[in-house]
C-alpha atoms as a PDB file:
ATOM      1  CA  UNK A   1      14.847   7.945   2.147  1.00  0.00           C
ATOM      2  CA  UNK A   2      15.397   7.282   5.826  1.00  0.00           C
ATOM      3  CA  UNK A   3      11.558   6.513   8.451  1.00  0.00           C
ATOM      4  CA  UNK A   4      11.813   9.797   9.097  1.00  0.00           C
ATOM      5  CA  UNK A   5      12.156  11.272   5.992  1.00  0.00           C
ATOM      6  CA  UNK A   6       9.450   9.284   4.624  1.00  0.00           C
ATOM      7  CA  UNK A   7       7.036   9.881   7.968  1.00  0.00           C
ATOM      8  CA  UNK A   8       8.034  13.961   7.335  1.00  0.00           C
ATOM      9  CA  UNK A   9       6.723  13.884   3.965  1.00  0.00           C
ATOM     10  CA  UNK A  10       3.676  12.245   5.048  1.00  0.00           C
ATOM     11  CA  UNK A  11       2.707  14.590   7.708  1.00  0.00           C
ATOM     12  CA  UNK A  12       3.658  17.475   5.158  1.00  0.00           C
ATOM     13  CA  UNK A  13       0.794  16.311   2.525  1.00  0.00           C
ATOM     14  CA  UNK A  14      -1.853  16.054   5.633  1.00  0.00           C
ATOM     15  CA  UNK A  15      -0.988  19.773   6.571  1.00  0.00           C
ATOM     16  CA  UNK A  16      -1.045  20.945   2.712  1.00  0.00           C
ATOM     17  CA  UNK A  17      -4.659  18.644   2.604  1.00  0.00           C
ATOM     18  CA  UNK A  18      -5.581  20.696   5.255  1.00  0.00           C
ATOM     19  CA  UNK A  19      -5.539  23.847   3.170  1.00  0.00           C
ATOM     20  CA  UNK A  20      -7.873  24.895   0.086  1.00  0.00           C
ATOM     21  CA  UNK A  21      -5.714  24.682  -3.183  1.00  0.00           C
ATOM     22  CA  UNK A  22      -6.780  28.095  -3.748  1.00  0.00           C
ATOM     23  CA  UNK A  23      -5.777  30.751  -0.787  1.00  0.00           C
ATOM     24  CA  UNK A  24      -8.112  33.074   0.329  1.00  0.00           C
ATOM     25  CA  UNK A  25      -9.195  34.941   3.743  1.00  0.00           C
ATOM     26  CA  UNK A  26     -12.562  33.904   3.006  1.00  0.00           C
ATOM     27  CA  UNK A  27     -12.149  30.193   1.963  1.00  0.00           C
ATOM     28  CA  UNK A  28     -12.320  27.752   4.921  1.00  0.00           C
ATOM     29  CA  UNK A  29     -12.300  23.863   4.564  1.00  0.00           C
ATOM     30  CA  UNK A  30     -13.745  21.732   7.513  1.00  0.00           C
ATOM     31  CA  UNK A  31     -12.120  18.425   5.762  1.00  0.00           C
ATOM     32  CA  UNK A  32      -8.604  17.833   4.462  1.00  0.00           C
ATOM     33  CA  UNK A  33      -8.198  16.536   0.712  1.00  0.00           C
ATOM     34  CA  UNK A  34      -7.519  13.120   1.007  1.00  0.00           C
ATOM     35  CA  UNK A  35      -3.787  11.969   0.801  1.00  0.00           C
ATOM     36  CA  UNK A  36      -3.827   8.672  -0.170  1.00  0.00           C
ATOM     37  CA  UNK A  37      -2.549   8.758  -3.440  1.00  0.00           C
ATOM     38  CA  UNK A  38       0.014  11.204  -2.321  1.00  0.00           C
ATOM     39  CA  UNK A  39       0.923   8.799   0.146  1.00  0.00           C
ATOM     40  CA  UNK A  40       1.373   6.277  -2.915  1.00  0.00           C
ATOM     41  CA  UNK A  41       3.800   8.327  -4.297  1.00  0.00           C
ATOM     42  CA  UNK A  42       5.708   9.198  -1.252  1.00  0.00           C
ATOM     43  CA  UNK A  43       6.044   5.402  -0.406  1.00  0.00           C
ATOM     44  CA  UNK A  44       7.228   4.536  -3.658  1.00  0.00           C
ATOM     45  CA  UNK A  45      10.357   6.534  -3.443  1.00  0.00           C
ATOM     46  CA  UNK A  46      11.349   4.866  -0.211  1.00  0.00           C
ATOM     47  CA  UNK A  47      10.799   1.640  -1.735  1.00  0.00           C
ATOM     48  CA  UNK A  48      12.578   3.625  -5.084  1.00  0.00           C
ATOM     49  CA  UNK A  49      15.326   4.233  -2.638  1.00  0.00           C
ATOM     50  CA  UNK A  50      15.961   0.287  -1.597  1.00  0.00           C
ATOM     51  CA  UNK A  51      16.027  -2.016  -4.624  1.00  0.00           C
ATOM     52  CA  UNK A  52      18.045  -2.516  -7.352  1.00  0.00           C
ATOM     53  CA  UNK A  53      18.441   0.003 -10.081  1.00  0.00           C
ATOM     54  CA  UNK A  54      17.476  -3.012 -12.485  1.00  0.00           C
ATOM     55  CA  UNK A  55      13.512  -2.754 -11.129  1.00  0.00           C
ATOM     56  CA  UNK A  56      11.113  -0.504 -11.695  1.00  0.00           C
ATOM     57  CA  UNK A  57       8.257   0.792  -8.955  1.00  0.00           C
ATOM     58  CA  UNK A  58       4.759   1.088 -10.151  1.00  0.00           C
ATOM     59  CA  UNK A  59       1.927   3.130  -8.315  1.00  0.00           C
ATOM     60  CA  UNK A  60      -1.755   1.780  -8.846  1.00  0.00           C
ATOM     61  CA  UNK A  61      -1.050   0.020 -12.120  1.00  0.00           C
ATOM     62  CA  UNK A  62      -3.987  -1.362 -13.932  1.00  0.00           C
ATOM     63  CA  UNK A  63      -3.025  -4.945 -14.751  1.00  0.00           C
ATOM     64  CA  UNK A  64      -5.114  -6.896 -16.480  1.00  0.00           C
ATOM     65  CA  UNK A  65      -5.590 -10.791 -17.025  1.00  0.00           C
ATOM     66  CA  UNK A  66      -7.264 -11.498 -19.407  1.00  0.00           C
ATOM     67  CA  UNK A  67      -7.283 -15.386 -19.095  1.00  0.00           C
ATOM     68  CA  UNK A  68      -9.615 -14.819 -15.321  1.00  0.00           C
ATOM     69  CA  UNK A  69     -12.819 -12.704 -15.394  1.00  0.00           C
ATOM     70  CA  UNK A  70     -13.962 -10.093 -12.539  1.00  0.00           C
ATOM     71  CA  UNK A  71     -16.484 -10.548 -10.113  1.00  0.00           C
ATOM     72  CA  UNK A  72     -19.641  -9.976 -13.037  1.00  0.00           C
ATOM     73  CA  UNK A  73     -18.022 -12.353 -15.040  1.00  0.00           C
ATOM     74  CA  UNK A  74     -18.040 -10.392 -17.979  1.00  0.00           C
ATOM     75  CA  UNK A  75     -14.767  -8.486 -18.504  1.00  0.00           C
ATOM     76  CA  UNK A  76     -11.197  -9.482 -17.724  1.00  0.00           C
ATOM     77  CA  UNK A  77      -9.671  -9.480 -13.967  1.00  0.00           C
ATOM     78  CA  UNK A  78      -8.448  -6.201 -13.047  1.00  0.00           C
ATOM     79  CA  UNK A  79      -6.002  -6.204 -10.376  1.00  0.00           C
ATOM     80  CA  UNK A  80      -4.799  -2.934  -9.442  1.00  0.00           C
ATOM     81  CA  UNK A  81      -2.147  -2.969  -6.431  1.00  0.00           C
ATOM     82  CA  UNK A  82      -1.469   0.339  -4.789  1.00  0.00           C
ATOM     83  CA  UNK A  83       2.650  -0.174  -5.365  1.00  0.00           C
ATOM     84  CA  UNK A  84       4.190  -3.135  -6.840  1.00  0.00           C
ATOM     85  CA  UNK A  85       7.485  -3.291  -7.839  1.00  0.00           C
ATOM     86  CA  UNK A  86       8.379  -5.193 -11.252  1.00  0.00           C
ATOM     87  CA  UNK A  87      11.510  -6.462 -13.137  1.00  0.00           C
ATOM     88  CA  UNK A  88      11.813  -5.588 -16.807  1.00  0.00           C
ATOM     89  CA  UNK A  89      14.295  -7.588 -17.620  1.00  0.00           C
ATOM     90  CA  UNK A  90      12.470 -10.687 -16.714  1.00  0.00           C
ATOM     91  CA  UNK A  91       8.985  -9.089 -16.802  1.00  0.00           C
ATOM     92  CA  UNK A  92       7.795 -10.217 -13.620  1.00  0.00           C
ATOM     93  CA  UNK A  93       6.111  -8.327 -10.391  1.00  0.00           C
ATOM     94  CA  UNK A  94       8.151  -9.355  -7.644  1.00  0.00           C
ATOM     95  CA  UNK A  95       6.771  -7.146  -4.698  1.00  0.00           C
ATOM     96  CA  UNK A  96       3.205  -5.534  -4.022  1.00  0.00           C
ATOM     97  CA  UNK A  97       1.964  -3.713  -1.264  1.00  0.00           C
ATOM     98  CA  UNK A  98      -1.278  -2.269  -0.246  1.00  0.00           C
ATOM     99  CA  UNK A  99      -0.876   1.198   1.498  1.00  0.00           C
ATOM    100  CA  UNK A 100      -3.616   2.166   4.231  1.00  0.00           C
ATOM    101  CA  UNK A 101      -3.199   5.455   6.486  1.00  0.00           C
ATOM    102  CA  UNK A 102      -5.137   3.736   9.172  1.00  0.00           C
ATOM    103  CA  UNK A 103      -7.899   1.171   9.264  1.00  0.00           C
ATOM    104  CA  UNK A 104     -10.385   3.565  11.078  1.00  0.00           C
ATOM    105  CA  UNK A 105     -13.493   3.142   7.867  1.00  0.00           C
ATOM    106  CA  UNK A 106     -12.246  -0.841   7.367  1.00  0.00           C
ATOM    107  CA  UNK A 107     -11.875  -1.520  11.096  1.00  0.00           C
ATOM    108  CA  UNK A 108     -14.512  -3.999  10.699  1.00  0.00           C
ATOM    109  CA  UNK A 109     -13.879  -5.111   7.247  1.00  0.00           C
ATOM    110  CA  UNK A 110     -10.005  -5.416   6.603  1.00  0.00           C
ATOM    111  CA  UNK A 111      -9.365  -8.919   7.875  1.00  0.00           C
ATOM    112  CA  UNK A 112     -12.088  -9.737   5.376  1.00  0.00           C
ATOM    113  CA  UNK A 113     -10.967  -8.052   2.846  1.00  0.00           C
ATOM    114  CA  UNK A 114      -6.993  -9.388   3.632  1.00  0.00           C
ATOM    115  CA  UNK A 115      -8.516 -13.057   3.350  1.00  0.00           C
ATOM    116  CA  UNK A 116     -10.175 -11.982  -0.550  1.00  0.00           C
ATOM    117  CA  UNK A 117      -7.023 -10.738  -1.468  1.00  0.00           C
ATOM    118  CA  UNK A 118      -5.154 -14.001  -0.503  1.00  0.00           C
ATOM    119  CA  UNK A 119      -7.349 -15.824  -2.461  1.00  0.00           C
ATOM    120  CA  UNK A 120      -6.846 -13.337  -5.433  1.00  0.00           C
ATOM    121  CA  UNK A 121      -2.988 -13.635  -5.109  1.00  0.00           C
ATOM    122  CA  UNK A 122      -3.162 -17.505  -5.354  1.00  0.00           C
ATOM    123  CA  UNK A 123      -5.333 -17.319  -8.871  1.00  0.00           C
ATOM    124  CA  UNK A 124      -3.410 -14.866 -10.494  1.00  0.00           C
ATOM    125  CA  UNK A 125       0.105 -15.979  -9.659  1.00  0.00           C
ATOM    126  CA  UNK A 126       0.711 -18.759 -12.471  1.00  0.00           C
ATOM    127  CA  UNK A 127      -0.948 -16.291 -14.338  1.00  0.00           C
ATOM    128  CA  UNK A 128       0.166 -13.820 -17.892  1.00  0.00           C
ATOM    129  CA  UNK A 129      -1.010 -10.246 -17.563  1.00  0.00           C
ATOM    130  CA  UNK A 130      -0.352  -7.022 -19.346  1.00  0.00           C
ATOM    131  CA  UNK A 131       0.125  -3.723 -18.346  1.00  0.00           C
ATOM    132  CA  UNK A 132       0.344  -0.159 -20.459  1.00  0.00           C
ATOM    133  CA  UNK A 133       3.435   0.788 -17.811  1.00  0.00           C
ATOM    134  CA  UNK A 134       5.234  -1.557 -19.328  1.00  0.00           C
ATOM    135  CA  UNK A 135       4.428  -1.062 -23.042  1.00  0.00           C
ATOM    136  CA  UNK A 136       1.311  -3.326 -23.228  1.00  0.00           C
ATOM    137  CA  UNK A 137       4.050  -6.900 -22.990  1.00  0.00           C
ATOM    138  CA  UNK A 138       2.823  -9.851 -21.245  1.00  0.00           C
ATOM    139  CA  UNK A 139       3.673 -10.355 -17.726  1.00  0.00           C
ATOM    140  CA  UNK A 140       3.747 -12.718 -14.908  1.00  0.00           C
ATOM    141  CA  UNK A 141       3.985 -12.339 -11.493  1.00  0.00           C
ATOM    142  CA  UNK A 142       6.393 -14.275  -9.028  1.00  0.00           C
ATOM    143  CA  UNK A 143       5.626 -17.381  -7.605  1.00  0.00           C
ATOM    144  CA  UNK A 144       4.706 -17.505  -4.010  1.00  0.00           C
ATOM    145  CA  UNK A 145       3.913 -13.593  -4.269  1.00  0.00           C
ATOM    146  CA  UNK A 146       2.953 -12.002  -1.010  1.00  0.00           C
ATOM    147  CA  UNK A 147       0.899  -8.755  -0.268  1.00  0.00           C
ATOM    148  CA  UNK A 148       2.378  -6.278   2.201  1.00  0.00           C
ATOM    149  CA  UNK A 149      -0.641  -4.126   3.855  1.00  0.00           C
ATOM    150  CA  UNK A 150       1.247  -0.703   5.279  1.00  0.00           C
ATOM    151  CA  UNK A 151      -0.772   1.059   8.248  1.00  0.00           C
ATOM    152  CA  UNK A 152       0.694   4.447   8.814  1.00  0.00           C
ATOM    153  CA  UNK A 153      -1.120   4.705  11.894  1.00  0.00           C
ATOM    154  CA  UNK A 154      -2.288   2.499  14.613  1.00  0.00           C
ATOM    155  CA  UNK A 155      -4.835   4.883  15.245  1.00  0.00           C
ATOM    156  CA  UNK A 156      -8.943   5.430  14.575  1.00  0.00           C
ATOM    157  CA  UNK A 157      -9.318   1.377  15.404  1.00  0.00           C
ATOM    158  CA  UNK A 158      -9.693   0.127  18.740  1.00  0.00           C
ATOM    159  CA  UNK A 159      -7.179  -1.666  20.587  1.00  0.00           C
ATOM    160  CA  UNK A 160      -9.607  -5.562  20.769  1.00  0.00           C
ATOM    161  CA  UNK A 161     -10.131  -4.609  16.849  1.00  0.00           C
ATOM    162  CA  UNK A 162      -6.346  -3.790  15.840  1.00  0.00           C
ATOM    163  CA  UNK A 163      -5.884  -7.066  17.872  1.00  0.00           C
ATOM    164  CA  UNK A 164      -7.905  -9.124  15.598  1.00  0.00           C
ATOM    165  CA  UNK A 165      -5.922  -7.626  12.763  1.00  0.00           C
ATOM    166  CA  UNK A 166      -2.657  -8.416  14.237  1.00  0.00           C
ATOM    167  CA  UNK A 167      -3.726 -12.011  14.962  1.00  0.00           C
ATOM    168  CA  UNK A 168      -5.443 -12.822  11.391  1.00  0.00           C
ATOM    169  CA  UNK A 169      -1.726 -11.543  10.134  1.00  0.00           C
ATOM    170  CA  UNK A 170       0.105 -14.031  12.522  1.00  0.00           C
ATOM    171  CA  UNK A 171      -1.338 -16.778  11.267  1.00  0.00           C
ATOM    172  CA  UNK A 172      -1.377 -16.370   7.355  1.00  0.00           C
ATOM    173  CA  UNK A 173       1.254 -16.887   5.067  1.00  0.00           C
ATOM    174  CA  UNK A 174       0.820 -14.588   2.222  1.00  0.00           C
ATOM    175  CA  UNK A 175      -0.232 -11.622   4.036  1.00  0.00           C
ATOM    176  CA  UNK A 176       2.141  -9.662   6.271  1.00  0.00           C
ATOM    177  CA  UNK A 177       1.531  -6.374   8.131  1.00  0.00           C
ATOM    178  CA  UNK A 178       3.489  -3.483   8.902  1.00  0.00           C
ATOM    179  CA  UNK A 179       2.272  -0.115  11.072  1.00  0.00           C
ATOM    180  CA  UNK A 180       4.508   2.423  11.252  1.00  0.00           C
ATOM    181  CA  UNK A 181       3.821   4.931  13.513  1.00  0.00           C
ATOM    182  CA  UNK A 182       2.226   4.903  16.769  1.00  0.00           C
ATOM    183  CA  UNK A 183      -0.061   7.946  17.144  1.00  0.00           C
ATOM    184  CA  UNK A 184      -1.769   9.841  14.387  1.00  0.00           C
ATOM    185  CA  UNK A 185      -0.304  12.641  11.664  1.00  0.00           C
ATOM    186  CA  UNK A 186      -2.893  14.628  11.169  1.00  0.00           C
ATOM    187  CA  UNK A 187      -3.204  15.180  15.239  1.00  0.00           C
ATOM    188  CA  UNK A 188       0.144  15.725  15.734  1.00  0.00           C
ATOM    189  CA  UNK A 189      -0.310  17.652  18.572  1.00  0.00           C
ATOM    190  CA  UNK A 190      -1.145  14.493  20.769  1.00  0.00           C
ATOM    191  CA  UNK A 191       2.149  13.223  19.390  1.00  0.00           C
ATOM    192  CA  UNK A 192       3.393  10.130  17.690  1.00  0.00           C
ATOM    193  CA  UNK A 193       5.807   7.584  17.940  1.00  0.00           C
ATOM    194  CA  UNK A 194       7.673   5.693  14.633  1.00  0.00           C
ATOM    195  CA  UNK A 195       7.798   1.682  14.861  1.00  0.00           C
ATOM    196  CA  UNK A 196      11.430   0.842  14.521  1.00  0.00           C
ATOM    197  CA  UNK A 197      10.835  -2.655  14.481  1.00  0.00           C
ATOM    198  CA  UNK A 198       8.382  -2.406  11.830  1.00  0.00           C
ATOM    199  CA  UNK A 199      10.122  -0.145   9.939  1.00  0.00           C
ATOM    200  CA  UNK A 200      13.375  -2.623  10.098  1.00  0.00           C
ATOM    201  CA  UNK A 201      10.751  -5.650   9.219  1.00  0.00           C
ATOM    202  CA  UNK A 202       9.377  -3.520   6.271  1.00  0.00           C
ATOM    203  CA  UNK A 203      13.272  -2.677   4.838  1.00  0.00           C
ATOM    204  CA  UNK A 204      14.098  -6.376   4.911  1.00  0.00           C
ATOM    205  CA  UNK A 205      10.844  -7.531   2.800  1.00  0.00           C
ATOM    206  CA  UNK A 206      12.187  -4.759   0.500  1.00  0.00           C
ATOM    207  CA  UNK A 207      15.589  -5.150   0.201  1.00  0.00           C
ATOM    208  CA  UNK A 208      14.818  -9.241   0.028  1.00  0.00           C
END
């Protein structure tokens, strides 16, 4: 699946959001469906489309370890990345991204919410873990593991605030960031522009 390809079948779920599932001349919706998980699915075919045939890619797997507790402290960790992509030969998540459509209701929040998952990534990585996708086995995840947070739009955040974002991202070492569009889908008629660069950056972190 080529950038375009992938930013066509994007902008086809926000029109098809846009519409009630059931057509009628009297049925009007003021707010689209919402496409994230949709968006999950599209992005892990282009990822699909750029690895080896020897992994697997996972959308919103519930993995749990069971040797760290949650936040209550009574039930095993769940970590739940939005696409990860894991080895079954080796049983080991090698990749994981986050998948946004813009930051416009985390504009204020995301940075914070980048640094959390940082510290998540460095107490589960030594970590075993089991997941029903891959029959329930233990698990591990790779050394030095890194998150990959994918903005399809650059959109519904101010420029100071996306700024912020951008620098945060600079600096850390786990954490990288990728927005790949400039402009907004679902007002296409204002136009938008796809981020070659970060499109090219994205492919290499895949392919890696």
């Amino acid at each position: 699946m080529s950038p375009q390809n992938f930013i066509f079948q994007i902008r086809k779920a926000y029109i098809k959001a846009g519409r009630p599932v059931i057509k009628s001349v009297r049925i009007k919706r003021g707010t689209n469906h919402t496409i994230s998980s949709i968006a999950e699915d599209i992005f892990a075919k282009y990822v699909e489309d750029k690895i080896s045939k020897t992994r697997e890619v996972w959308v919103d797997p519930q993995i749990t370890v069971k040797s760290l507790k949650n936040g209550s402290g009574k039930r095993a960790l769940l970590f739940r990345p939005d696409v990860c992509v894991y080895n079954p030969k080796e049983r080991v998540i090698e990749k994981i991204f986050d998948l946004k459509m813009d930051l416009g209701y985390k504009r204020k929040e995301f940075v914070k919410q980048a640094r959390k998952n940082a510290v998540l990534l460095n107490r589960i990585t030594q970590r075993k873990a089991k997941c029903k996708l891959n029959g329930g086995y233990d698990l591990t995840f790779l050394p030095g593991l890194e998150c990959n947070f994918i903005v399809i739009s650059d959109r519904n955040i101010s420029k100071s605030d996306y700024k912020k974002v951008e620098s945060y991202f600079r600096k850390t070492k786990r954490e990288k960031l990728f927005t790949l569009i400039k402009g907004h889908l679902n007002h296409i008629e204002k136009g938008f522009e796809i981020r070659k660069n970060d499109f090219k950056r994205l492919d290499y972190e895949i392919e890696e």
